[in-house]
N, C-alpha and C. Protein backbone atom coordinates (compact mmCIF):
# COMPACT_ATOMS: atom_id res chain seq x y z
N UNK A 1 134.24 -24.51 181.38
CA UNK A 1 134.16 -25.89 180.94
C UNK A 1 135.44 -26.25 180.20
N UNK A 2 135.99 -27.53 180.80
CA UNK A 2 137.16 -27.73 179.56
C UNK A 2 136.81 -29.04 179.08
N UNK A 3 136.02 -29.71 178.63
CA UNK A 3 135.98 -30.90 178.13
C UNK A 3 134.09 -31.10 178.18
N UNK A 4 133.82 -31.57 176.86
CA UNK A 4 132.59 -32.29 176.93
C UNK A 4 133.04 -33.72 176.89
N UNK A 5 132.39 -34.79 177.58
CA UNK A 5 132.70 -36.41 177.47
C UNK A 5 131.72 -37.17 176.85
N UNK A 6 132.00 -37.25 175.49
CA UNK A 6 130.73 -38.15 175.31
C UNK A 6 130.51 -39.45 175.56
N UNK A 7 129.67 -39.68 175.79
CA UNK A 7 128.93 -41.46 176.88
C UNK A 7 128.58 -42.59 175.81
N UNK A 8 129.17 -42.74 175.55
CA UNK A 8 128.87 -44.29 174.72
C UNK A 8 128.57 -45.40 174.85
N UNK A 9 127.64 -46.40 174.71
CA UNK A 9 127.17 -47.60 175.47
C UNK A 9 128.50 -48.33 174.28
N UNK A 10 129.02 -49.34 174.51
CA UNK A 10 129.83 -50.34 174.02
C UNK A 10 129.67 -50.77 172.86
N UNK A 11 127.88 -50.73 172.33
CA UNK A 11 127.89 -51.28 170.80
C UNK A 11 128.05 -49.85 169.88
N UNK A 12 127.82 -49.22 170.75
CA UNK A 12 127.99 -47.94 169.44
C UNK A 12 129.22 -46.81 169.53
N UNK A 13 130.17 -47.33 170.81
CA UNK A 13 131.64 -46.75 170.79
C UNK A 13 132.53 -46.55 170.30
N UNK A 14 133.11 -47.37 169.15
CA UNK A 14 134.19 -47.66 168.00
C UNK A 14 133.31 -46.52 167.32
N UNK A 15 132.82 -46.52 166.74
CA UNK A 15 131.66 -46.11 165.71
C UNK A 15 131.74 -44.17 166.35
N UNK A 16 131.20 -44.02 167.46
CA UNK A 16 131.19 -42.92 167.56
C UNK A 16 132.70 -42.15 167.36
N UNK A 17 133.46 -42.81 168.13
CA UNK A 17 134.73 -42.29 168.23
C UNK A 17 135.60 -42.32 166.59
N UNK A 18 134.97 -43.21 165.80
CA UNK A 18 135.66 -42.71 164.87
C UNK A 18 135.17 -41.78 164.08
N UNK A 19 133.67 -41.81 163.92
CA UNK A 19 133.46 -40.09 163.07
C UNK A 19 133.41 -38.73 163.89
N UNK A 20 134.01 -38.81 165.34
CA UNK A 20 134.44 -37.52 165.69
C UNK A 20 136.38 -37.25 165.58
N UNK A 21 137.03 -38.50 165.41
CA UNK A 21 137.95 -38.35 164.73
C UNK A 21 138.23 -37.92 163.21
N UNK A 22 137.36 -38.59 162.59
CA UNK A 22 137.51 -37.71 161.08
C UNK A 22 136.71 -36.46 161.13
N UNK A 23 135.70 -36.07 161.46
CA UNK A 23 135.43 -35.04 161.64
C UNK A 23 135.98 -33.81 161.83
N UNK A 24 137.19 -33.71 162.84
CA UNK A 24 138.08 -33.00 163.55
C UNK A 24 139.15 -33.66 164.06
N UNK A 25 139.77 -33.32 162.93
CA UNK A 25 141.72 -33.45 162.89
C UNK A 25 142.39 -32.72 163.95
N UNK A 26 143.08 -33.36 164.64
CA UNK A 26 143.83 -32.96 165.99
C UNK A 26 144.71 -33.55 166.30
N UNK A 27 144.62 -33.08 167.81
CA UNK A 27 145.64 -33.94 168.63
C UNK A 27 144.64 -35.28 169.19
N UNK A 28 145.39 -36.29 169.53
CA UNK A 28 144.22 -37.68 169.91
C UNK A 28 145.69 -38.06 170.79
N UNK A 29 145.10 -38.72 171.75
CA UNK A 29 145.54 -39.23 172.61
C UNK A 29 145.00 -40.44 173.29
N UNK A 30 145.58 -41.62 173.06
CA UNK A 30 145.03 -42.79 173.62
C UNK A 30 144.66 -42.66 175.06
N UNK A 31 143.90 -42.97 175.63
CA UNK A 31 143.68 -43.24 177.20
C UNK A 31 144.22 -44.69 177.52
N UNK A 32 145.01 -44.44 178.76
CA UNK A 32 145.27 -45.80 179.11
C UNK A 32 144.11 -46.44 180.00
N UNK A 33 143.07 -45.67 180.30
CA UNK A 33 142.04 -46.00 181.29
C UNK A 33 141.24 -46.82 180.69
N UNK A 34 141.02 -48.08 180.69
CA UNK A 34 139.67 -49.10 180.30
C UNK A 34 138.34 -48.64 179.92
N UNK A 35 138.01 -47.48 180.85
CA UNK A 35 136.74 -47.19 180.69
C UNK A 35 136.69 -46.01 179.42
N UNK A 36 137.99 -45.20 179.13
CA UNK A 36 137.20 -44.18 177.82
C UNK A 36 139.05 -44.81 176.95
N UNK A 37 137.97 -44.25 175.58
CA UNK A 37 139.44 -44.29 174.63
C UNK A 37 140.45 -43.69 174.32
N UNK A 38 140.23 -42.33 174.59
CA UNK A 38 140.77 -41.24 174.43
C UNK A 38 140.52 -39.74 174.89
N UNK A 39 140.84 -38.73 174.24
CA UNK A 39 140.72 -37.64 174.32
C UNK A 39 141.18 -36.89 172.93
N UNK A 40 140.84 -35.77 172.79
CA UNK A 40 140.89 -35.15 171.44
C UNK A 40 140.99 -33.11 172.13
N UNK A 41 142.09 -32.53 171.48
CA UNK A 41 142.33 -31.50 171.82
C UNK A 41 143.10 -30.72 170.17
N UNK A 42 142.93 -29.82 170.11
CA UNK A 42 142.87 -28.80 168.76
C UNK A 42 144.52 -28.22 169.25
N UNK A 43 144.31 -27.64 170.37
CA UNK A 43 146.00 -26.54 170.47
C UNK A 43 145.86 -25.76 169.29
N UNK A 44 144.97 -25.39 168.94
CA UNK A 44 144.97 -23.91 167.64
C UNK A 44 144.18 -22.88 168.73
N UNK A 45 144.59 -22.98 170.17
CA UNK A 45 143.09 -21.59 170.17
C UNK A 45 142.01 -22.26 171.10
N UNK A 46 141.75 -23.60 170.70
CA UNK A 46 140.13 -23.93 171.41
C UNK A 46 140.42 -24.56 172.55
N UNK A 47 140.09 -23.96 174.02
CA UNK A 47 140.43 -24.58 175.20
C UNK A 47 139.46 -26.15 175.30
N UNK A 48 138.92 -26.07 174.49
CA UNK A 48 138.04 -27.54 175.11
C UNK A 48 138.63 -28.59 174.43
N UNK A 49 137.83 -29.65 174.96
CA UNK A 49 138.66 -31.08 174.32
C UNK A 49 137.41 -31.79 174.82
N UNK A 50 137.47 -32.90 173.88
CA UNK A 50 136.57 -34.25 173.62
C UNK A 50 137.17 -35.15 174.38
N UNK A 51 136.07 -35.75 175.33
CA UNK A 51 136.84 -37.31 176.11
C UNK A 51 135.96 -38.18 175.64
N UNK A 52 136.18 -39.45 175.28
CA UNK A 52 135.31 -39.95 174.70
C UNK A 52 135.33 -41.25 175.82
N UNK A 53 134.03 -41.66 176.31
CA UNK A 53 133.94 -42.55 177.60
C UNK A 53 133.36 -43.58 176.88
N UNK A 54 133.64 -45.16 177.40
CA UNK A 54 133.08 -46.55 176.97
C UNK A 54 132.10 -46.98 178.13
N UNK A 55 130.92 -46.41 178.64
CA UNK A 55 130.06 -47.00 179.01
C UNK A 55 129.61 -48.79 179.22
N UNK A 56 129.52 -48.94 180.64
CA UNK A 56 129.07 -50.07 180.67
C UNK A 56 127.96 -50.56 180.24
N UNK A 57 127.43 -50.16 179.68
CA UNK A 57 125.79 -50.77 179.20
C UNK A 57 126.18 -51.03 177.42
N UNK A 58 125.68 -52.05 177.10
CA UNK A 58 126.02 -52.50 175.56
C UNK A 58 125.07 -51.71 174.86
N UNK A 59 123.98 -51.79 174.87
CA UNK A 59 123.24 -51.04 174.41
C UNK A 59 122.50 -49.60 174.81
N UNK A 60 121.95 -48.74 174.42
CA UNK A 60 121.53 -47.30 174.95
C UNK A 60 121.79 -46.27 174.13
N UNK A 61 121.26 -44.91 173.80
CA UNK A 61 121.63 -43.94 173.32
C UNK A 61 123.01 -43.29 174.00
N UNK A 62 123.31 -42.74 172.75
CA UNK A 62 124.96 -42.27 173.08
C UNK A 62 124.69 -40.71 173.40
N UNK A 63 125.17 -40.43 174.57
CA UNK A 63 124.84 -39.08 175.09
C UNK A 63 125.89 -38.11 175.65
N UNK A 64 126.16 -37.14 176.33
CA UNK A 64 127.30 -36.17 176.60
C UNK A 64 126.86 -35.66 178.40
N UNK A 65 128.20 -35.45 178.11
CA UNK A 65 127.81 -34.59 179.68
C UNK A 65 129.46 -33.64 180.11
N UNK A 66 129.22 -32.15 180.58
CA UNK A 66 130.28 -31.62 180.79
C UNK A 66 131.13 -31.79 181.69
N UNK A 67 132.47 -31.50 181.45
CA UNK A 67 133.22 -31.85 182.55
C UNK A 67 133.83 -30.06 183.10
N UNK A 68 133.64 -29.58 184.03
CA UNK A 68 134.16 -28.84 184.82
C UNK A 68 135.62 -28.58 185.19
N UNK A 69 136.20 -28.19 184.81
CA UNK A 69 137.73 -27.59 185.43
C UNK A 69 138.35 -26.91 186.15
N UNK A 70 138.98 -27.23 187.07
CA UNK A 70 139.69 -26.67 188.36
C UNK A 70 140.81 -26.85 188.80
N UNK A 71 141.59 -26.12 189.38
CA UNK A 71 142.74 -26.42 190.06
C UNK A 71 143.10 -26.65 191.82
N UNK A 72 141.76 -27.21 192.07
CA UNK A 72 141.33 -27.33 193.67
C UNK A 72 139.96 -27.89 193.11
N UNK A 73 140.06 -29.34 193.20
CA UNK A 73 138.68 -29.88 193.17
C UNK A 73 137.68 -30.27 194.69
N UNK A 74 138.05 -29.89 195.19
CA UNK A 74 137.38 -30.14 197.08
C UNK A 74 136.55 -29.03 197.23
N UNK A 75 137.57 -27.85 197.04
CA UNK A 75 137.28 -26.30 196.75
C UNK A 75 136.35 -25.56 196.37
N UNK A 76 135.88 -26.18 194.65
CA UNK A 76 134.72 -26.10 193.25
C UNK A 76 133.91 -26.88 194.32
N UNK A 77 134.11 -28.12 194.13
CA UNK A 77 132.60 -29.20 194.95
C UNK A 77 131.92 -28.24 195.76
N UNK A 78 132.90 -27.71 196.70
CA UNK A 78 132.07 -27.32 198.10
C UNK A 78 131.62 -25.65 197.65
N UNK A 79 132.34 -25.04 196.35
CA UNK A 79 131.84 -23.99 195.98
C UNK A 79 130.27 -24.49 195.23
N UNK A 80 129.88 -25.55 194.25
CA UNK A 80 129.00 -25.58 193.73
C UNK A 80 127.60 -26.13 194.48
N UNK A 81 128.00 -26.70 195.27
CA UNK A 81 127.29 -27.38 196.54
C UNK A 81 126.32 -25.79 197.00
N UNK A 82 126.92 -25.38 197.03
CA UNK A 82 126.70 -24.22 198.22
C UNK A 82 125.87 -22.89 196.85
N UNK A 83 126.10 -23.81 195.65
CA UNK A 83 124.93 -23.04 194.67
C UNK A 83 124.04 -23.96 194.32
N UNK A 84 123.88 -25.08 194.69
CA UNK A 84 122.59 -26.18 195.05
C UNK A 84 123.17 -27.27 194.39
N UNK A 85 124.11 -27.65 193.64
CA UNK A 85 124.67 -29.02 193.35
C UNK A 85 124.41 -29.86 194.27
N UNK A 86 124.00 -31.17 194.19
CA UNK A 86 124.01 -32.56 194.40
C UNK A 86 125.14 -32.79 194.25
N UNK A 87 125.77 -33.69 195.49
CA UNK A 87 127.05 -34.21 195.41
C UNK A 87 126.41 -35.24 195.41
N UNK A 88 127.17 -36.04 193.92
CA UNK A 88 126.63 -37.58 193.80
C UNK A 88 127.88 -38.56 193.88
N UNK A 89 129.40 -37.91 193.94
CA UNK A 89 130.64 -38.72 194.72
C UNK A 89 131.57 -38.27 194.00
N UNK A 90 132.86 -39.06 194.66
CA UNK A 90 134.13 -38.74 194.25
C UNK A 90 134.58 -40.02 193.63
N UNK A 91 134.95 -40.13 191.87
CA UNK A 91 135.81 -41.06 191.48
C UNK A 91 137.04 -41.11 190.94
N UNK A 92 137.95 -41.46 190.20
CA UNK A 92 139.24 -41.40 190.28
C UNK A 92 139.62 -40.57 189.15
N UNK A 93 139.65 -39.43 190.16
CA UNK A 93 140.41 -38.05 189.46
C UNK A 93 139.19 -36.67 189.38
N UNK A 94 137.70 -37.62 189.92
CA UNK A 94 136.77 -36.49 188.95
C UNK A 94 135.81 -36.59 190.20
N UNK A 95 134.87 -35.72 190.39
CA UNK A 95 133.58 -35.70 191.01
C UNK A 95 132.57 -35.36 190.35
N UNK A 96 131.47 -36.12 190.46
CA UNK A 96 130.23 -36.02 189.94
C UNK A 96 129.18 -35.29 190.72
N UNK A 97 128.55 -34.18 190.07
CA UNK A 97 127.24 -33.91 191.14
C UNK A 97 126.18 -33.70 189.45
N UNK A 98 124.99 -33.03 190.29
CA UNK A 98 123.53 -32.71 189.42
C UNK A 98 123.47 -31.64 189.67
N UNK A 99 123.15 -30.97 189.17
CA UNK A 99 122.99 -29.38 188.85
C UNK A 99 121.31 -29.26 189.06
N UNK A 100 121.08 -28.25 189.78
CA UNK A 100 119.72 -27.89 190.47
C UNK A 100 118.56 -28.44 189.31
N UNK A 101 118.27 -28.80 188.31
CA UNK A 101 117.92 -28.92 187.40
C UNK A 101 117.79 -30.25 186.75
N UNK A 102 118.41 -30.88 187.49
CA UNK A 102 119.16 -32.60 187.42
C UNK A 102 119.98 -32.66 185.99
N UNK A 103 121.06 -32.07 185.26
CA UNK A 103 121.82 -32.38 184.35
C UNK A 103 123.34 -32.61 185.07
N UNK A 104 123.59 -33.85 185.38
CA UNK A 104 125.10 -34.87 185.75
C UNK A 104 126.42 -33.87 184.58
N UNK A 105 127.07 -33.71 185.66
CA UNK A 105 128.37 -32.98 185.25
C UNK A 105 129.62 -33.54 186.10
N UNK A 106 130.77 -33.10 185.84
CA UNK A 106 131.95 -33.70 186.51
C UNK A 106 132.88 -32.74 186.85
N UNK A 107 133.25 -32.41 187.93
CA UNK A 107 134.36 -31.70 187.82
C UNK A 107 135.95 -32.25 187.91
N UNK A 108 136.62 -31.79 186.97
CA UNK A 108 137.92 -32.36 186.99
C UNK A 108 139.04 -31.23 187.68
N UNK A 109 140.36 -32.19 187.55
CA UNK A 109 141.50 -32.03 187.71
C UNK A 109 142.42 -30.84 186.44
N UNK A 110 141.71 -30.71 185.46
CA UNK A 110 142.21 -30.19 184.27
C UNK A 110 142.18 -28.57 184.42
N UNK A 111 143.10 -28.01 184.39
CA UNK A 111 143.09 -26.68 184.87
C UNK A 111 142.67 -26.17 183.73
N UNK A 112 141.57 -24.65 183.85
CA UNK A 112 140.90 -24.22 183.25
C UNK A 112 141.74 -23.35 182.22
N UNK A 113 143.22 -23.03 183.13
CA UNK A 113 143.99 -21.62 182.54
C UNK A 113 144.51 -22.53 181.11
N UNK A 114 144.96 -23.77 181.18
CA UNK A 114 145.78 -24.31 180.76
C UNK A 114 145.21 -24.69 179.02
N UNK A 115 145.09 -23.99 178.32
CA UNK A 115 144.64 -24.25 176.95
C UNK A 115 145.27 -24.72 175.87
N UNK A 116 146.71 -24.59 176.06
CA UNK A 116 147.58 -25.13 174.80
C UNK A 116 148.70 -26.48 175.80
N UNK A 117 148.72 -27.17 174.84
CA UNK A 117 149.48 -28.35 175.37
C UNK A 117 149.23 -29.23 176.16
N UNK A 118 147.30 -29.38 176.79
CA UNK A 118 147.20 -29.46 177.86
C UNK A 118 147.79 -31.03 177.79
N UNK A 119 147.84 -31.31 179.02
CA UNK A 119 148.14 -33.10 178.91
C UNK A 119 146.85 -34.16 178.96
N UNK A 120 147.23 -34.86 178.41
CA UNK A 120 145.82 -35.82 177.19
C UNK A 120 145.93 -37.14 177.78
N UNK A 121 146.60 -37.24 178.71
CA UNK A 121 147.38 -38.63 178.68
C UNK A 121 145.84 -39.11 179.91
C-alpha cells in the first residue's frame, strides 16, 4: 500500500484536511487536480502518504479507502482480477476495483519501491 485517500464530502473537507495537517508535520503538496487538495508524505522512513480527496456529495460521512501501488498498472489489475477483484474501471491515472469482500480500493501509478522523495505533485 502506498497511500490511504481520505474521502471527504465538501462540507466537511477544509476541516478534515486541516487537522490532519496539524496533526502531522510534513511534506504537503498542493494538488493541482480539482477533485483532492493535496497529498501529505513524512520522507523520515514512512513509505505511505495521505491523499486527501474532495468528494462530490456536500454532505456524508468522511471515509478512507486504500490506494495500491505499482509500476505496471494493467499488469496488478489483471493480477488482482485473477484473485477475485471486481474491476469497477479505469480513471485518470488510477483503477478502481472491490475486493472479494466488497471494500473499493485503487490502484495507482506510485511505485511501491519509491519511499523517499516520492513526487506529490
Amino acid at each position: 500500500m502506498v497511500q490511504v485517500c481520505i474521502d471527504a464530502p465538501r462540507a466537511a473537507h477544509d476541516a478534515e484536511v486541516a487537522f490532519w495537517r496539524d496533526l502531522m508535520p510534513g511534506r504537503w503538496v498542493q494538488s493541482p487536480a480539482q477533485g483532492f487538495a493535496g497529498k501529505w508524505h513524512d520522507d523520515e522512513g514512512s513509505p505511505l502518504q495521505l491523499l486527501f480527496q474532495r468528494l462530490g456529495e456536500t454532505e456524508g460521512p468522511v471515509r478512507a479507502h486504500l490506494d495500491h501501488g505499482t509500476d505496471n498498472i494493467d499488469t496488478e489489475v489483471a493480477r488482482l482480477r485473477n484473485l477475485g477483484a471486481e474491476d469497477i474501471g479505469r480513471w485518470r491515472g488510477w483503477h478502481t476495483l472491490r475486493d472479494p469482500a466488497g471494500l473499493l480500493f485503487c490502484v495507482t501509478g506510485n511505485s511501491p519501491a519509491q519511499t523517499r522523495l516520492r513526487d506529490l505533485g
